[in-house]
C-alpha atoms as a PDB file:
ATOM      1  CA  UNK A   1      96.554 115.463 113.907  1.00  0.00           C
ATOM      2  CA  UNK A   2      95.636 111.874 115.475  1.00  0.00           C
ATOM      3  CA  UNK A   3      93.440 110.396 113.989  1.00  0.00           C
ATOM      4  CA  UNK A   4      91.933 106.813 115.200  1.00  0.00           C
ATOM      5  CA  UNK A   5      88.747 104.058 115.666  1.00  0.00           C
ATOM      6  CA  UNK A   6      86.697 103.136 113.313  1.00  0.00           C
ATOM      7  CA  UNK A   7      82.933 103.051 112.337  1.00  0.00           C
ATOM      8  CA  UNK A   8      80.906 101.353 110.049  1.00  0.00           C
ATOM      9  CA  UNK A   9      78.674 103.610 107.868  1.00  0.00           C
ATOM     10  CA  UNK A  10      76.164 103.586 105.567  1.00  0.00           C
ATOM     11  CA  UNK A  11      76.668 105.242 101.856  1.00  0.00           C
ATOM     12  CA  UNK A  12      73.500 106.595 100.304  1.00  0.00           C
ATOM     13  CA  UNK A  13      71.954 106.651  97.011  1.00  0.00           C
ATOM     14  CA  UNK A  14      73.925 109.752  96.414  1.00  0.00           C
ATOM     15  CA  UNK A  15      76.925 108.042  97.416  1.00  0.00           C
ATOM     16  CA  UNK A  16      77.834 109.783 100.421  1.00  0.00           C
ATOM     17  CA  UNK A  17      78.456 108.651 104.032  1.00  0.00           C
ATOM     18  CA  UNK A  18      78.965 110.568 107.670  1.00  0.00           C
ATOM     19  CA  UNK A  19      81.984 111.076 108.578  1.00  0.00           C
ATOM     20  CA  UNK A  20      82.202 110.559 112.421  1.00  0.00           C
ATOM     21  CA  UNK A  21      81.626 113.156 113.864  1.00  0.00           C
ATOM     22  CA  UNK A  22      85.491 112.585 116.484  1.00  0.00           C
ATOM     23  CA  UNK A  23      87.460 112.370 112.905  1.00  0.00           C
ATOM     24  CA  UNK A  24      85.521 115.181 111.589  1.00  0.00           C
ATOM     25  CA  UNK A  25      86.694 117.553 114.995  1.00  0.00           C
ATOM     26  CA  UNK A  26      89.860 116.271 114.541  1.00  0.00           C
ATOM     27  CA  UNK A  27      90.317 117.458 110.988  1.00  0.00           C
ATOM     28  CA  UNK A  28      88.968 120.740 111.770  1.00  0.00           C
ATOM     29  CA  UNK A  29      91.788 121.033 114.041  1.00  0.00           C
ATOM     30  CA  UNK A  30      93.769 121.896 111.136  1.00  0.00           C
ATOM     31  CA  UNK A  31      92.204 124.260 109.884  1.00  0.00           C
ATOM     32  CA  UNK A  32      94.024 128.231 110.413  1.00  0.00           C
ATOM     33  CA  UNK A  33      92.547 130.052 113.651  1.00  0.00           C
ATOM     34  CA  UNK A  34      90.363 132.510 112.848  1.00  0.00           C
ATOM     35  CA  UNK A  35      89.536 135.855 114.328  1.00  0.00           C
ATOM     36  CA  UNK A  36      86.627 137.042 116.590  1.00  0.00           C
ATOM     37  CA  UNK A  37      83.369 137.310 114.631  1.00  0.00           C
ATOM     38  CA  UNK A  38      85.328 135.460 111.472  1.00  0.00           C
ATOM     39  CA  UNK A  39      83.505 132.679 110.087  1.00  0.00           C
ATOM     40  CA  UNK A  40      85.212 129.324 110.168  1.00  0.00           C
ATOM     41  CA  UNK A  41      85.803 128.383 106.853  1.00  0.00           C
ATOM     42  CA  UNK A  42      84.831 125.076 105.119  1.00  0.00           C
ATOM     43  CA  UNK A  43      87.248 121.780 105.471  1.00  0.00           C
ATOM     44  CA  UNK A  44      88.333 121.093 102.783  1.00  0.00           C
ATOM     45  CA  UNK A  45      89.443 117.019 101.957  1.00  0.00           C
ATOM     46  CA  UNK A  46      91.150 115.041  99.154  1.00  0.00           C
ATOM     47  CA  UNK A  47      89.261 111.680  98.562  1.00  0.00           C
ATOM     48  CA  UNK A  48      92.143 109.936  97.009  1.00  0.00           C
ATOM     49  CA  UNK A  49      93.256 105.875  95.682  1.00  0.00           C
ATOM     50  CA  UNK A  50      95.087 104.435  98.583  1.00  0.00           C
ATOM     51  CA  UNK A  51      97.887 101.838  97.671  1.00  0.00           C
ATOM     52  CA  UNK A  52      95.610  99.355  99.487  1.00  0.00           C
ATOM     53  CA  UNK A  53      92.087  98.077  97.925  1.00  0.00           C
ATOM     54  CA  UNK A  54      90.507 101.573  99.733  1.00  0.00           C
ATOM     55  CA  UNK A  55      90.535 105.015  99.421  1.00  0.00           C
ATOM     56  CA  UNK A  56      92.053 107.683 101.787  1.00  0.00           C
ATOM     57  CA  UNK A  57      90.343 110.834 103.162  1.00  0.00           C
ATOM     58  CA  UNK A  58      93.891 113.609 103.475  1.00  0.00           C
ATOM     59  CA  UNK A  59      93.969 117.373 104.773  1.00  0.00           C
ATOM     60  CA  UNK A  60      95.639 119.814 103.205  1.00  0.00           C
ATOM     61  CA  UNK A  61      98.699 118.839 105.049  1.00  0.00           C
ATOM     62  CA  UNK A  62      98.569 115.279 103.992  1.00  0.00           C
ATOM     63  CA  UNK A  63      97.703 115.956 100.487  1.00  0.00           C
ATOM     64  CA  UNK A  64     100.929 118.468  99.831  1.00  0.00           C
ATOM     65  CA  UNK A  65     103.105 116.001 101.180  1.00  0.00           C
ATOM     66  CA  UNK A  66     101.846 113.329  98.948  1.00  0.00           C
ATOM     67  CA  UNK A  67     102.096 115.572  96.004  1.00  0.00           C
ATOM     68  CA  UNK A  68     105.277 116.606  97.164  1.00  0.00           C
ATOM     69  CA  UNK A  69     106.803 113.179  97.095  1.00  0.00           C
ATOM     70  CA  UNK A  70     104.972 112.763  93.679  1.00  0.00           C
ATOM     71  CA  UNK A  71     106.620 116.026  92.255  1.00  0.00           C
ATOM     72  CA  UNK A  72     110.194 115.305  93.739  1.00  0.00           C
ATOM     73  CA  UNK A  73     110.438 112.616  91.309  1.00  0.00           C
ATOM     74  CA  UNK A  74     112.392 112.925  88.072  1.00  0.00           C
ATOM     75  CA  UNK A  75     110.265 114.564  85.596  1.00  0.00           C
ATOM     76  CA  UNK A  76     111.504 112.654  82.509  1.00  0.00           C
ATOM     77  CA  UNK A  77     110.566 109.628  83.684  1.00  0.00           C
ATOM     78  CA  UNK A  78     107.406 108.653  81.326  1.00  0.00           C
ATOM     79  CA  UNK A  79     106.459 106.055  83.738  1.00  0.00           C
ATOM     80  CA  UNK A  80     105.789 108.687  87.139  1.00  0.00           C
ATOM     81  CA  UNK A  81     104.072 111.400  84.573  1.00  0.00           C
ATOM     82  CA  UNK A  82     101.557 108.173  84.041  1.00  0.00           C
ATOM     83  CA  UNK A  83     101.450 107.573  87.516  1.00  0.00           C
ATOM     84  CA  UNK A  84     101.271 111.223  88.664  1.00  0.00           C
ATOM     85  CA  UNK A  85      98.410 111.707  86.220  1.00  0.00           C
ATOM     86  CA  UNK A  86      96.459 108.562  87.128  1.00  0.00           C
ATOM     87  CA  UNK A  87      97.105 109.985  91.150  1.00  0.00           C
ATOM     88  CA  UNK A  88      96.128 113.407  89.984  1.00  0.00           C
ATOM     89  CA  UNK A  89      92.933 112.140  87.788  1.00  0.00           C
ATOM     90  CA  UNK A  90      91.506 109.702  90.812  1.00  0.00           C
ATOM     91  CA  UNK A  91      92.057 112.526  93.421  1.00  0.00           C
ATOM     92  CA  UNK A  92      88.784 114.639  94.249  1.00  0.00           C
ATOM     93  CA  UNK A  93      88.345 117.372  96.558  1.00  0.00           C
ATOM     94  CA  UNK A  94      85.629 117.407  98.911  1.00  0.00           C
ATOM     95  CA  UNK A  95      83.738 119.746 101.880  1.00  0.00           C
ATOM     96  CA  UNK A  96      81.466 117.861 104.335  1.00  0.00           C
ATOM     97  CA  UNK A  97      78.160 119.429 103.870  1.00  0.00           C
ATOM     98  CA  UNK A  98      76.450 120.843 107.695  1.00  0.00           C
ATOM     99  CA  UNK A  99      75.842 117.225 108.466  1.00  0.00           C
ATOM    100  CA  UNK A 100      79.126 115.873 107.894  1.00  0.00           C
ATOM    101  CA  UNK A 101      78.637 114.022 104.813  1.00  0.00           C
ATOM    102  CA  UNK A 102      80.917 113.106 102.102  1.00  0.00           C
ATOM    103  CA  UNK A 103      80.602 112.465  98.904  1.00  0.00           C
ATOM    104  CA  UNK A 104      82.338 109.849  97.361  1.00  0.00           C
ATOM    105  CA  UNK A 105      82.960 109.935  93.630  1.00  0.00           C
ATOM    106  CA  UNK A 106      81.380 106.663  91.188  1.00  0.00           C
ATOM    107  CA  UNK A 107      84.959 106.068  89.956  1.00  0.00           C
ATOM    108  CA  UNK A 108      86.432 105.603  93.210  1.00  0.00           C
ATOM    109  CA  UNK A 109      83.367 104.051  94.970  1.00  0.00           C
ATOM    110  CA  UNK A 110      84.013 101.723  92.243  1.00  0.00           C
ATOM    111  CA  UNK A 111      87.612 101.437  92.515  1.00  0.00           C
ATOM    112  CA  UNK A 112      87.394 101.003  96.012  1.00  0.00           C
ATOM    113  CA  UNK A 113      84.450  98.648  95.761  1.00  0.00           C
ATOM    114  CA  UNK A 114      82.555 100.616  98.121  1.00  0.00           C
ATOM    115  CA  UNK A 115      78.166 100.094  97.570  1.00  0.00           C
ATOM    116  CA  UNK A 116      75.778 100.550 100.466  1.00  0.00           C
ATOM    117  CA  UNK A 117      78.482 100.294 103.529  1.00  0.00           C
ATOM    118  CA  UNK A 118      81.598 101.673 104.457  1.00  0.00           C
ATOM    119  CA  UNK A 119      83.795 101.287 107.113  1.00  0.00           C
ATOM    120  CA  UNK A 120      85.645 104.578 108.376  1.00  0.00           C
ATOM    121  CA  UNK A 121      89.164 103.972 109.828  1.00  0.00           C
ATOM    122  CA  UNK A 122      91.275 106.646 111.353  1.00  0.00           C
ATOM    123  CA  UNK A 123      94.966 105.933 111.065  1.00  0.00           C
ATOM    124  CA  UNK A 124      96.884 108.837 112.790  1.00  0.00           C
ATOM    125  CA  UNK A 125      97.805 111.419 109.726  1.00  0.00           C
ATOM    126  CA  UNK A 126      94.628 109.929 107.211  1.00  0.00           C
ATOM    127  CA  UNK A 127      91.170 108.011 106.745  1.00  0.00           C
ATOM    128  CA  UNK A 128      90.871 104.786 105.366  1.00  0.00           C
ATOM    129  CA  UNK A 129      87.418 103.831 103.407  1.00  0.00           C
ATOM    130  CA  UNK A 130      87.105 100.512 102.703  1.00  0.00           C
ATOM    131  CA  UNK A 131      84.320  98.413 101.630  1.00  0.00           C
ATOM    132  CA  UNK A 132      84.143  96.096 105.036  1.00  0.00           C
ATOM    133  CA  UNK A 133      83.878  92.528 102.742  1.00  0.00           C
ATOM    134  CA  UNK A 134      87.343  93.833 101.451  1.00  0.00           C
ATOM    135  CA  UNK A 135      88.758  95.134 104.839  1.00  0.00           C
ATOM    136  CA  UNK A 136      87.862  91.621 106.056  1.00  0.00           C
ATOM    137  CA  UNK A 137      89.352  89.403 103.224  1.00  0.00           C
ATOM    138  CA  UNK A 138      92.444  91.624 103.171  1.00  0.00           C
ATOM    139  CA  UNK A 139      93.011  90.829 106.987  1.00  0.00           C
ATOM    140  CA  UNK A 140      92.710  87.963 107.296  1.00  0.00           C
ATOM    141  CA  UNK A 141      95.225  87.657 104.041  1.00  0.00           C
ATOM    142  CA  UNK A 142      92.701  85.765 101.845  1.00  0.00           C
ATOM    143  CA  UNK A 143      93.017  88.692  99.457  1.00  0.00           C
ATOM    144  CA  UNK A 144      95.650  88.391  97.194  1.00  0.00           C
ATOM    145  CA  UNK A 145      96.284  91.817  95.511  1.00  0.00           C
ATOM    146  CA  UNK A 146      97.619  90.841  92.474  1.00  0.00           C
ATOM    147  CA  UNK A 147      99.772  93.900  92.127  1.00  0.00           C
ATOM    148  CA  UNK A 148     101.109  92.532  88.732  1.00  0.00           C
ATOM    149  CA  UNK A 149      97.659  92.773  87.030  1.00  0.00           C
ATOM    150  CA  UNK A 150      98.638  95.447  84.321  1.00  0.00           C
ATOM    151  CA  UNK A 151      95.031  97.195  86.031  1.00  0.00           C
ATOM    152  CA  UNK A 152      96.808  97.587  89.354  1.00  0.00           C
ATOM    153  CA  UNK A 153     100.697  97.612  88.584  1.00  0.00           C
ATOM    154  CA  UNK A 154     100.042 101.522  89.694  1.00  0.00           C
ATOM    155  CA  UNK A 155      99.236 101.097  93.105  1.00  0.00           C
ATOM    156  CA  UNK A 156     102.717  99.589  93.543  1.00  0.00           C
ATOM    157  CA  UNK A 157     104.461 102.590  91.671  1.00  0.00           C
ATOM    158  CA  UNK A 158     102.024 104.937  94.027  1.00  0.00           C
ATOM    159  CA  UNK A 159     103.281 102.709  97.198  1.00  0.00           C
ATOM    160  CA  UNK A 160     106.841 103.013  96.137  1.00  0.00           C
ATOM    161  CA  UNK A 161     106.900 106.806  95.602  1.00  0.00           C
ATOM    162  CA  UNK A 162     104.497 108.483  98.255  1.00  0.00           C
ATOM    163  CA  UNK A 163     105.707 106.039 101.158  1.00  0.00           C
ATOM    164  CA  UNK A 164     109.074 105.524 100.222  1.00  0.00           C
ATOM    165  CA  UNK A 165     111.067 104.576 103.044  1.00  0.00           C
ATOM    166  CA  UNK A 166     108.289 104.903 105.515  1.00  0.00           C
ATOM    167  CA  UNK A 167     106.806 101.125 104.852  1.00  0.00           C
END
C-alpha cells in the first residue's frame, strides 16, 4: 500500500470528514479479492493516537503490526500494560460510510485538537490527521512537545515501542 498527498478537509458537526477519495482506493486495495457476484465487503480502519500531536488512520495490516509490537513486549512490565491500555482505549474502529466519510471520535478530535478542519496526509503504510494550526507550528519547530508533561510522557513510551528501531 502507498499511500501519499495531502488534502485539507472539512470536519462536520458530527465530526466526520471525507477521506479522499485516491487514499480511500488505495486502502481498498487491501482488502481480500472477492468472487464473481460477491459483494465487496466494508473497509474497515483503526483511528488511532499517533506519537505526534495527530491521529493515524491504519488497515488491518498496519494495525496488527502495531499491536504486535505492543504485545511482544514483556508482559510484567506495569508500565507497557498502562501504555497498551491507554493505546488500546484511544484506538476506534471505523467504516467509511457510501460517501467516504469518517468519523472521528470527541476524545481523539480532542486529543488531536482537530475542530472544523483537518488536513489528510498520506504517508506510505498510514494517514496522518492533524489539525493544520498544529501541522504548521510543528513544522516549522515552534511546537515544543513537551514529552515530559506527565499528560504526554505516553506518546514517548508509544514512540519507543511501536517504531522501535525504525525512527
Amino acid at each position: 500500500m502507498e499511500l501519499s498527498g495531502e488534502k485539507l478537509g472539512k470536519v462536520d458537526k458530527n465530526g466526520r470528514f471525507i477521506l479522499p477519495r485516491s487514499m480511500l482506493e488505495e486502502l481498498e486495495t487491501t482488502l481480500p479479492p472477492q468472487r464473481k457476484g460477491e459483494e465487496k465487503p466494508p473497509l474497515k480502519l483503526w483511528l488511532a493516537p499517533s506519537v505526534d500531536p495527530c491521529l493515524w488512520i491504519l488497515d488491518a495490516s498496519e494495525y496488527r503490526r502495531m499491536q504486535k509490537r505492543l504485545r511482544m513486549q514483556e508482559f510484567g512490565n506495569r508500565e507497557l500494560r498502562k501504555l497498551q491500555r491507554k493505546f488500546s482505549m484511544l484506538t476506534h474502529p471505523e467504516t467509511p460510510d457510501n460517501q467516504g466519510r469518517v468519523l472521528i471520535p470527541p476524545r481523539l478530535r480532542e486529543l488531536a485538537g482537530i475542530t472544523d478542519q483537518v488536513l489528510i496526509i498520506g504517508t506510505f503504510h498510514r494517514i496522518e490527521l492533524w489539525d493544520p494550526k498544529t501541522f504548521e507550528r510543528f513544522e516549522s519547530g515552534d511546537m515544543d512537545m513537551d514529552l515530559g508533561q506527565p499528560s504526554n510522557a505516553w506518546k514517548y513510551d508509544l514512540e519507543r515501542v511501536l517504531l522501535g528501531d525504525r525512527q
